[in-house]
C-alpha atoms as a PDB file:
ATOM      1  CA  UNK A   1      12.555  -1.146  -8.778  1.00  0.00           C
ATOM      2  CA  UNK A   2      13.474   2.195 -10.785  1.00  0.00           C
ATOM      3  CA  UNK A   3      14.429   0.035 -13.819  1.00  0.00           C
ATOM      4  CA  UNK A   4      12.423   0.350 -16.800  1.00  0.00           C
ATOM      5  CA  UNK A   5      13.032  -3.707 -17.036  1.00  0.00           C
ATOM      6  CA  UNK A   6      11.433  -4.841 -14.047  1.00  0.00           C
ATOM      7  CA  UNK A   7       7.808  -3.626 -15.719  1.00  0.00           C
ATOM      8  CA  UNK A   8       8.585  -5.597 -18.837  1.00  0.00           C
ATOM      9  CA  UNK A   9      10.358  -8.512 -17.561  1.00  0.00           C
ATOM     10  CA  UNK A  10       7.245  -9.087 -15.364  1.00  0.00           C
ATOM     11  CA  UNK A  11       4.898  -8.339 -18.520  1.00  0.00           C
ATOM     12  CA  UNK A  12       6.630 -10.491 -20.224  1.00  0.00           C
ATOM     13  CA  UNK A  13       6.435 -13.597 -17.857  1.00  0.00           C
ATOM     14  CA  UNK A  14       2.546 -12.740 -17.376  1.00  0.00           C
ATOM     15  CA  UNK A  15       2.076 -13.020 -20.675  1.00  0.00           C
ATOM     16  CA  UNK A  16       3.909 -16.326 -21.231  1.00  0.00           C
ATOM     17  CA  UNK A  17       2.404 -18.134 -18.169  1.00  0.00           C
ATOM     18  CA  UNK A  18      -0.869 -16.783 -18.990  1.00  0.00           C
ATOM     19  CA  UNK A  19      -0.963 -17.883 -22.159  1.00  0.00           C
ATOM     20  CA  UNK A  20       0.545 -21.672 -21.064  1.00  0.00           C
ATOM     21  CA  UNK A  21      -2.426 -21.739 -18.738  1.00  0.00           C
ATOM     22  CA  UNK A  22      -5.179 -20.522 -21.729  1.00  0.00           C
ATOM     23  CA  UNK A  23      -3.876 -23.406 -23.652  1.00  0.00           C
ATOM     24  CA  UNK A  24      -2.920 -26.135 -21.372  1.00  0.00           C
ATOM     25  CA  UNK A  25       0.855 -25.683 -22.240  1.00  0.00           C
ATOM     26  CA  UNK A  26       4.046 -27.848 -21.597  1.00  0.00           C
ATOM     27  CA  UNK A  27       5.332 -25.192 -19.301  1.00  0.00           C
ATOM     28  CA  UNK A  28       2.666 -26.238 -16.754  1.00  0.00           C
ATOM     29  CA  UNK A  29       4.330 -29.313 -15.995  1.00  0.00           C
ATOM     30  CA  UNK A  30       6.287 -27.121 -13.907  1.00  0.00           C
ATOM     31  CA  UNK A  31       3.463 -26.865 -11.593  1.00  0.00           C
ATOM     32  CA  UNK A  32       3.218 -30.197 -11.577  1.00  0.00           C
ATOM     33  CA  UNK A  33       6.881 -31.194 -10.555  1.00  0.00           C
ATOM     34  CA  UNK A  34       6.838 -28.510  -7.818  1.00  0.00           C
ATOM     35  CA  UNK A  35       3.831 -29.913  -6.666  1.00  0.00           C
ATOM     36  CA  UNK A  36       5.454 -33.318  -6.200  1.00  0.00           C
ATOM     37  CA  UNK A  37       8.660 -31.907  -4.826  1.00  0.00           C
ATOM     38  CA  UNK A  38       6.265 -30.358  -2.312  1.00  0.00           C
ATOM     39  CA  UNK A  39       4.214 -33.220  -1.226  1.00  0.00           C
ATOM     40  CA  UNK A  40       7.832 -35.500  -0.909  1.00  0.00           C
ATOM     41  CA  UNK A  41       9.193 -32.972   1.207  1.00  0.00           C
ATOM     42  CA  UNK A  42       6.168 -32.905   3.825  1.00  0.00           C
ATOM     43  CA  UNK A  43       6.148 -36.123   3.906  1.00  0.00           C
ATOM     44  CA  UNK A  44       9.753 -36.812   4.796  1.00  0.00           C
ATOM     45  CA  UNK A  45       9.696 -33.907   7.087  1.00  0.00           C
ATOM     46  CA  UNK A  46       9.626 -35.166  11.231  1.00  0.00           C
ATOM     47  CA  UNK A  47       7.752 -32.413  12.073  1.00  0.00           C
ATOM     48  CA  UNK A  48       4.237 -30.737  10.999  1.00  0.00           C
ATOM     49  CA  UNK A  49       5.463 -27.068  12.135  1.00  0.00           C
ATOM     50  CA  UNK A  50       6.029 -26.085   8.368  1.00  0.00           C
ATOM     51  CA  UNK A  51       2.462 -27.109   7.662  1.00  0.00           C
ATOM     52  CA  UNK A  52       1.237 -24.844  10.456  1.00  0.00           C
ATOM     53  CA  UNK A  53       3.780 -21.983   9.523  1.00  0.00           C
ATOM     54  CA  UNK A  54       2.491 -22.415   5.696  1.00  0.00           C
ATOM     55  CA  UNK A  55      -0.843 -21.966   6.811  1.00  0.00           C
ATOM     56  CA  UNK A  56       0.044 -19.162   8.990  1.00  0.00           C
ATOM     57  CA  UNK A  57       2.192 -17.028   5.858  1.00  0.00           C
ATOM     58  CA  UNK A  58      -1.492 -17.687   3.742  1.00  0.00           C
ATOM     59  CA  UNK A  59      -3.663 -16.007   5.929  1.00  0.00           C
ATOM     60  CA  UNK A  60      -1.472 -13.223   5.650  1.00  0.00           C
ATOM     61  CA  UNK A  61      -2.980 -12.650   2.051  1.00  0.00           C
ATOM     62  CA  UNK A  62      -6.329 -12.572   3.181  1.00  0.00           C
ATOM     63  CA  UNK A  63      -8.137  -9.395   3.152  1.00  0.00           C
ATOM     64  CA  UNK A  64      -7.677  -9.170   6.689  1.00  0.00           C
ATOM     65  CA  UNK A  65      -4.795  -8.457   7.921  1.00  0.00           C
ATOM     66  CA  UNK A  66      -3.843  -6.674   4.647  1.00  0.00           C
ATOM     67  CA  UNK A  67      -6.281  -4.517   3.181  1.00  0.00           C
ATOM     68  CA  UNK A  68      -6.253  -2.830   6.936  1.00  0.00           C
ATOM     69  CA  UNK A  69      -2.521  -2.996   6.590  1.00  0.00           C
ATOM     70  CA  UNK A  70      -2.538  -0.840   3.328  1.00  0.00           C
ATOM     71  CA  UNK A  71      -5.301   1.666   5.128  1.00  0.00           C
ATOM     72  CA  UNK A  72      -3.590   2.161   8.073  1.00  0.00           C
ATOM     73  CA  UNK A  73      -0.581   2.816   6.226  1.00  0.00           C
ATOM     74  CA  UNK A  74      -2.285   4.720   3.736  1.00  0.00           C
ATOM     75  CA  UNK A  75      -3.517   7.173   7.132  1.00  0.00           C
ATOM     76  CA  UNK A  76      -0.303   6.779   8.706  1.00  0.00           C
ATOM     77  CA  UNK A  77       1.717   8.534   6.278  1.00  0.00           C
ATOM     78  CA  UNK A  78      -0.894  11.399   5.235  1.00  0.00           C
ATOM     79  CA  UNK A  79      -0.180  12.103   9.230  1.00  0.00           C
ATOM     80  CA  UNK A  80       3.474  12.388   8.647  1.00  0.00           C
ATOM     81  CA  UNK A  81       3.315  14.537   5.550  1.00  0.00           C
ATOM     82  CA  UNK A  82       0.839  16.524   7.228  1.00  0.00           C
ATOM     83  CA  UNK A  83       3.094  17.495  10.574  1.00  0.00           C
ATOM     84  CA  UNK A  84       5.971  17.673   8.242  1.00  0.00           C
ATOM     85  CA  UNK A  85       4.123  20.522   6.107  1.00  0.00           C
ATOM     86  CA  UNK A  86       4.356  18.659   2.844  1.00  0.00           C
ATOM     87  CA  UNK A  87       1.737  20.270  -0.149  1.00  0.00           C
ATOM     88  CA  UNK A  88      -0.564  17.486  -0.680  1.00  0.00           C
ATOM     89  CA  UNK A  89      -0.156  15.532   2.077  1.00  0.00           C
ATOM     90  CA  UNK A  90      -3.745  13.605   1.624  1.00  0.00           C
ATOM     91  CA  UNK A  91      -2.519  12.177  -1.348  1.00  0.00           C
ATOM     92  CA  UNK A  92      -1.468   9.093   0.469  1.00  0.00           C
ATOM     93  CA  UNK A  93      -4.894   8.335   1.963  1.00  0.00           C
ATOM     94  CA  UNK A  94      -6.677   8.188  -2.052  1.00  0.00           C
ATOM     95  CA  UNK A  95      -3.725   6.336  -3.176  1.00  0.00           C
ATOM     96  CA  UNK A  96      -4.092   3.815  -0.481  1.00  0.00           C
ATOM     97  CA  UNK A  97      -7.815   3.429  -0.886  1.00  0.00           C
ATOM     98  CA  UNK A  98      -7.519   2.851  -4.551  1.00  0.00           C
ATOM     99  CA  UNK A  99      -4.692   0.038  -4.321  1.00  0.00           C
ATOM    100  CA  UNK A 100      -6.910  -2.170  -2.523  1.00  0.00           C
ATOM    101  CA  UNK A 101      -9.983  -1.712  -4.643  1.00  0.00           C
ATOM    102  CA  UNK A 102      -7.897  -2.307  -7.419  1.00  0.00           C
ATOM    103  CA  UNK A 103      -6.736  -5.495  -5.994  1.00  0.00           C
ATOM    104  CA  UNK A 104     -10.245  -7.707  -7.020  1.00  0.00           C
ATOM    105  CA  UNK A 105     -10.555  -5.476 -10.563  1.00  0.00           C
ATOM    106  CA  UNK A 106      -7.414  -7.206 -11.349  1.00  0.00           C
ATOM    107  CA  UNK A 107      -7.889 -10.932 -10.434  1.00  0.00           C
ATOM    108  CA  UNK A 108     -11.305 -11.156 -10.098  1.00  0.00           C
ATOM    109  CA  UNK A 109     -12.030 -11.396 -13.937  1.00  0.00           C
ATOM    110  CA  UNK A 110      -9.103 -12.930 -14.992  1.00  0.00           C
ATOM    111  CA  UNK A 111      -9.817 -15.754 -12.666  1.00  0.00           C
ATOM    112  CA  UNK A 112     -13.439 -15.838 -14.424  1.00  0.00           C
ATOM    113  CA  UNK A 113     -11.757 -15.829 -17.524  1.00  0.00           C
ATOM    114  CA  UNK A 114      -9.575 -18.436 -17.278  1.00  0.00           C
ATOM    115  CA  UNK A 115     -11.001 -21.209 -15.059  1.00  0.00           C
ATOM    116  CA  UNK A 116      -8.443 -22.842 -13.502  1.00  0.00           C
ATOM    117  CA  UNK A 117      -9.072 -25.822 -11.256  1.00  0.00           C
ATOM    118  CA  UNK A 118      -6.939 -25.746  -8.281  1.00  0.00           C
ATOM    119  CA  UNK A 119      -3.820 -28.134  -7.594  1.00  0.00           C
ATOM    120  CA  UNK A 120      -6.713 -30.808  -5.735  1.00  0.00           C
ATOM    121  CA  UNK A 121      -8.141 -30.913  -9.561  1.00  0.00           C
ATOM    122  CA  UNK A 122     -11.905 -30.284  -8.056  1.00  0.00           C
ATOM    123  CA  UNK A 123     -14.170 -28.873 -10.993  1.00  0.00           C
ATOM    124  CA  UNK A 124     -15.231 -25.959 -10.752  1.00  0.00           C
ATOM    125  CA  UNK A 125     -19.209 -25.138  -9.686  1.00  0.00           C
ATOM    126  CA  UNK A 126     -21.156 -23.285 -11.970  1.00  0.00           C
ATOM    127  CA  UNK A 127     -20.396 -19.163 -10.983  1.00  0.00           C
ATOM    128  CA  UNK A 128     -17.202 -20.191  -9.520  1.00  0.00           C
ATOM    129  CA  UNK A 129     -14.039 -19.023  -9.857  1.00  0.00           C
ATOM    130  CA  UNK A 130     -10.602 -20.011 -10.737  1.00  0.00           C
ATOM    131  CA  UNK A 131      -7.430 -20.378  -9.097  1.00  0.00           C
ATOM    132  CA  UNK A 132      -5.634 -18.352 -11.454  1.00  0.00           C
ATOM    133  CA  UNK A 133      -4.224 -15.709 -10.722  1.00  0.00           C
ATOM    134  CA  UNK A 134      -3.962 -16.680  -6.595  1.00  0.00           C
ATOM    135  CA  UNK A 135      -5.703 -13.681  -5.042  1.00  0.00           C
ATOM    136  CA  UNK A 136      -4.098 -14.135  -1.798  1.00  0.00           C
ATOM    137  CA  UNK A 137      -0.684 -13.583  -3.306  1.00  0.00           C
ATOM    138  CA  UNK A 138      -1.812 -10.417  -5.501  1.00  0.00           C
ATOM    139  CA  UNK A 139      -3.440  -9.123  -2.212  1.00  0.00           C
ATOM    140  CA  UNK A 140      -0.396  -9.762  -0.053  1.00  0.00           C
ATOM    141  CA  UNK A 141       1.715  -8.402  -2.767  1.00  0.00           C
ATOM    142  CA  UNK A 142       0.088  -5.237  -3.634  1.00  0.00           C
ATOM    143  CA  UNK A 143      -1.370  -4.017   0.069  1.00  0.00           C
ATOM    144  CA  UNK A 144       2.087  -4.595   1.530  1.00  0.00           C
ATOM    145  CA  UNK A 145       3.572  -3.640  -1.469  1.00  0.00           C
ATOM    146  CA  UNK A 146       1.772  -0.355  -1.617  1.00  0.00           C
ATOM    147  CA  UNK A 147       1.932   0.168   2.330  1.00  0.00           C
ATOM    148  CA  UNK A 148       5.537   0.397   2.575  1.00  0.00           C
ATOM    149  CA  UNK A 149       5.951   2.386  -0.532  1.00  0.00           C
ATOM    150  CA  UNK A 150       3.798   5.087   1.422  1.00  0.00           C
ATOM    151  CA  UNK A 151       5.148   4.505   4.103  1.00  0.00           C
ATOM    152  CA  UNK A 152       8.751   4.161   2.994  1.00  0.00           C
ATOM    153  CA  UNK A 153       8.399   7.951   1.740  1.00  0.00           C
ATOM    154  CA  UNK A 154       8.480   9.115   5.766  1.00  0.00           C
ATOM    155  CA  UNK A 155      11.075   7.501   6.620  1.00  0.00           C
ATOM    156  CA  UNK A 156      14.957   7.585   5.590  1.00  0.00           C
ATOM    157  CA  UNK A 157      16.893   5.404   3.391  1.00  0.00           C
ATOM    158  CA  UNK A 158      18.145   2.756   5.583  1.00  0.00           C
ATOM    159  CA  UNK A 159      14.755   2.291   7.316  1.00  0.00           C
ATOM    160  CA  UNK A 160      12.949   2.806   3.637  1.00  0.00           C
ATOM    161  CA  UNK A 161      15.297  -0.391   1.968  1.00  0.00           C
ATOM    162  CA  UNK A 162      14.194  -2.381   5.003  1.00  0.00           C
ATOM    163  CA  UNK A 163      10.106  -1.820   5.100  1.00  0.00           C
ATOM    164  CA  UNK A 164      10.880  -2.698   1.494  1.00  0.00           C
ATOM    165  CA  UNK A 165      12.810  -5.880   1.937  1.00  0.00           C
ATOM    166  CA  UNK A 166      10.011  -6.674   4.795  1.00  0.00           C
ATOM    167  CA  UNK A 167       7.065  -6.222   2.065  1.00  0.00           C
ATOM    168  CA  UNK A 168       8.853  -8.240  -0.647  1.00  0.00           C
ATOM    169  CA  UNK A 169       9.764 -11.205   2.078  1.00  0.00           C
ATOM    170  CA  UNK A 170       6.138 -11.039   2.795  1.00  0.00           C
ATOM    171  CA  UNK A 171       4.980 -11.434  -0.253  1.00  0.00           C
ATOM    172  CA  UNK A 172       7.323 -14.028  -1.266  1.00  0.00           C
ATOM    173  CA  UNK A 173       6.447 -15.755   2.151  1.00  0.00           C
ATOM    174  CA  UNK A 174       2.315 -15.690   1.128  1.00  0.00           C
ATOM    175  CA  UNK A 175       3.093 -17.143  -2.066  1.00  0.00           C
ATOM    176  CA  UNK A 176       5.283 -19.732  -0.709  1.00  0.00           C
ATOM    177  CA  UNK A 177       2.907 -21.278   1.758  1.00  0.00           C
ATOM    178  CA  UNK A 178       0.237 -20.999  -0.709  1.00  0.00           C
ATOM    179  CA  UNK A 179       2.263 -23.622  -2.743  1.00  0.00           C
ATOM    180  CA  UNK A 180       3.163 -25.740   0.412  1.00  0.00           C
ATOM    181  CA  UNK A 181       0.017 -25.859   1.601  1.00  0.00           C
ATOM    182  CA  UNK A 182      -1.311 -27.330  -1.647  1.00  0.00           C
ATOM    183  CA  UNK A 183      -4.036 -24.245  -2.295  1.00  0.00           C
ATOM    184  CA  UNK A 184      -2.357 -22.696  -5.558  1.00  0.00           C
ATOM    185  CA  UNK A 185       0.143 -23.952  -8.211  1.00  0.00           C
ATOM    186  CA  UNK A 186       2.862 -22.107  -8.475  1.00  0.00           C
ATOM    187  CA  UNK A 187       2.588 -20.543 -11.623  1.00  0.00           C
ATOM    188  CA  UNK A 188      -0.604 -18.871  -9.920  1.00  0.00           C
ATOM    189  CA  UNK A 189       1.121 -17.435  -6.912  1.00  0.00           C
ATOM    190  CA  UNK A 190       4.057 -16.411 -10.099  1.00  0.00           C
ATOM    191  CA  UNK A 191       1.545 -14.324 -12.186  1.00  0.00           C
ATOM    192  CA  UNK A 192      -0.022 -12.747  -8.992  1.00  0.00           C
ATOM    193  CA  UNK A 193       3.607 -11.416  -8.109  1.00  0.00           C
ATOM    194  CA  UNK A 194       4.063  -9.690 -11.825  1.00  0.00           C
ATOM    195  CA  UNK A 195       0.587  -8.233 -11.451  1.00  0.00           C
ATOM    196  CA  UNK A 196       1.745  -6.953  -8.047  1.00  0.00           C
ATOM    197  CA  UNK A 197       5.476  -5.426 -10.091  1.00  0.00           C
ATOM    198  CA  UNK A 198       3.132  -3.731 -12.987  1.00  0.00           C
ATOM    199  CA  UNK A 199       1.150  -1.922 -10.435  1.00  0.00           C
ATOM    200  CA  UNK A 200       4.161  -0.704  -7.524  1.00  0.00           C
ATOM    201  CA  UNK A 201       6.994   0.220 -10.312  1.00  0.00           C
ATOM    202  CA  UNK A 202       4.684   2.720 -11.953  1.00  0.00           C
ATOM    203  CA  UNK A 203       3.604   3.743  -8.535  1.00  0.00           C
ATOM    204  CA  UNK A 204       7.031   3.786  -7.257  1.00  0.00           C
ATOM    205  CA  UNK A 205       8.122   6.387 -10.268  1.00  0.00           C
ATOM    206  CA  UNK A 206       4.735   8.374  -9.877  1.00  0.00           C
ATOM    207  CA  UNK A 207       4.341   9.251  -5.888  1.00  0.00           C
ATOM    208  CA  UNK A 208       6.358  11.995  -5.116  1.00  0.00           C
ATOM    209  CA  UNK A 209       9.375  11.690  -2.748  1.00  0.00           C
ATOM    210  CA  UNK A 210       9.072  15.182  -0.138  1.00  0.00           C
ATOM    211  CA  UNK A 211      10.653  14.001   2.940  1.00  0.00           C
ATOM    212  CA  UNK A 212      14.299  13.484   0.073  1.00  0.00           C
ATOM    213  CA  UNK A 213      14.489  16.850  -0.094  1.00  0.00           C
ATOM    214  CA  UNK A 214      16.486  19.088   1.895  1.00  0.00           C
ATOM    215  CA  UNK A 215      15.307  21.598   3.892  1.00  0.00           C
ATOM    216  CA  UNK A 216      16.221  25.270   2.767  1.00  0.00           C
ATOM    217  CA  UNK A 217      19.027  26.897   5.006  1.00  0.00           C
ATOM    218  CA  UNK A 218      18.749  29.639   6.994  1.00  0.00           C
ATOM    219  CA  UNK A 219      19.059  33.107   5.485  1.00  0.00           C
ATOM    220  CA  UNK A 220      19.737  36.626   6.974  1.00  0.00           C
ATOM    221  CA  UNK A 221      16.997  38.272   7.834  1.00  0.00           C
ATOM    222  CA  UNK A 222      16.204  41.697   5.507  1.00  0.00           C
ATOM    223  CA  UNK A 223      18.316  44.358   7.742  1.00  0.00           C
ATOM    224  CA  UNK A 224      18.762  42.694  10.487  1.00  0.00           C
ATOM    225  CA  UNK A 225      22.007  40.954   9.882  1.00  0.00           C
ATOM    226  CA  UNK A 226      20.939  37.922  11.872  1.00  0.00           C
ATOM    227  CA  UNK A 227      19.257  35.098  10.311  1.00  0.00           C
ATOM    228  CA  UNK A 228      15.604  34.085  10.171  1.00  0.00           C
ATOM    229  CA  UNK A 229      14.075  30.904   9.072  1.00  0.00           C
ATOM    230  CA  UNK A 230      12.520  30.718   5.544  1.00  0.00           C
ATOM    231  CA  UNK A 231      10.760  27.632   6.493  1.00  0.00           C
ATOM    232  CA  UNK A 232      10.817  24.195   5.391  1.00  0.00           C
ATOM    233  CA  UNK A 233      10.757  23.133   1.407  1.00  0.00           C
ATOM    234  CA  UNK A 234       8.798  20.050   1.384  1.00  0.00           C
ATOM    235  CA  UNK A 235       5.548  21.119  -0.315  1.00  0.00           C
END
């Protein structure tokens, strides 16, 4: 995610779809198709377990399991950078606290502002919100998202790339059975997932990286000619 395109390729598709979905666009006939392909393929399925399992992956956006997800994380790697004698090593805690109350500043007006009726084509009750962007994906996205970024930043590179792949399969998983379980289009669950890029990448590049650095070697002590540590550099 280092690339300076990721940010503006997702930009660039929120814009778009938002716009489609402002004006009623052609492009939302994709939503449409998908949801047909969808509804063909349950019903020629022999078995119900990918109903259950889609079901199962949309619960994971709720609030709970992932805003305590993100927290614990959040705790989890202050701890580390704590033993480890890193300067700073609250920041993780603030950081973690902020990403989920950032979550509902992000979808909770645009849902308000654009008033999407769902894929069941209810209308919408007075005071009640849209379907676009799908919170559930933007919360699965960004708490699990942000959780192994922290956490990823304790860890080394092998184990980093996979909490990494595991947050993105998530999040891809969320969105997924939101669609197959017929509670969000798809171009909901797509503009949750660039909200979720436009808030890790600059996070990614921001939140310093302690536990990448090597610590200093040992030097001889001052008349002594043996050696004494000069203590770790990961401040």
């Amino acid at each position: 995610m280092r690339s300076a395109a990721v940010p503006v390729a997702a930009a660039v598709v929120l814009l778009v779809v938002s716009l489609q979905v402002a004006v009623d666009g052609p492009l939302l006939g994709l939503d449409r198709w998908v949801r047909r392909a969808v509804h063909t393929a349950r019903h020629d399925l022999p078995t119900k377990l990918p109903d259950g399992l889609g079901h199962v992956l949309s619960d994971l956006g709720s609030s709970v399991p992932a805003i305590p997800v993100l927290l614990l994380a959040g705790a989890l790697a202050a701890w580390r950078w704590r033993r480890a004698g890193v300067g700073r090593w609250w920041l993780p805690l603030p950081v973690a606290a902020l990403a989920a109350g950032a979550i509902p500043l992000l979808v909770v007006p645009a849902k308000s502002a654009f008033g999407r009726p769902g894929p069941l084509g209810d209308p919408l009750l007075p005071g009640q919100w849209g379907w676009y962007p799908s919170g559930h994906t933007a919360t699965a996205a960004v708490s699990y998202g942000v959780a192994a970024l922290l956490l990823a930043r304790t860890m080394g590179p092998r184990a980093a790339r996979g909490l990494t792949a595991g947050a993105a399969v998530l999040a891809l998983g969320v969105g997924a059975g939101l669609v197959w379980s017929d509670f969000h289009w798809l171009l909901d669950v797509v503009a949750s997932w660039c909200l979720a890029v436009l808030v890790l990448w600059p996070l990614d590049r921001w939140m310093p990286r302690p536990f990448d650095r090597p610590l200093d070697r040992r030097v001889p002590g001052p008349g002594a000619g043996g050696c004494q540590a000069s203590g770790s550099s990961l401040r």
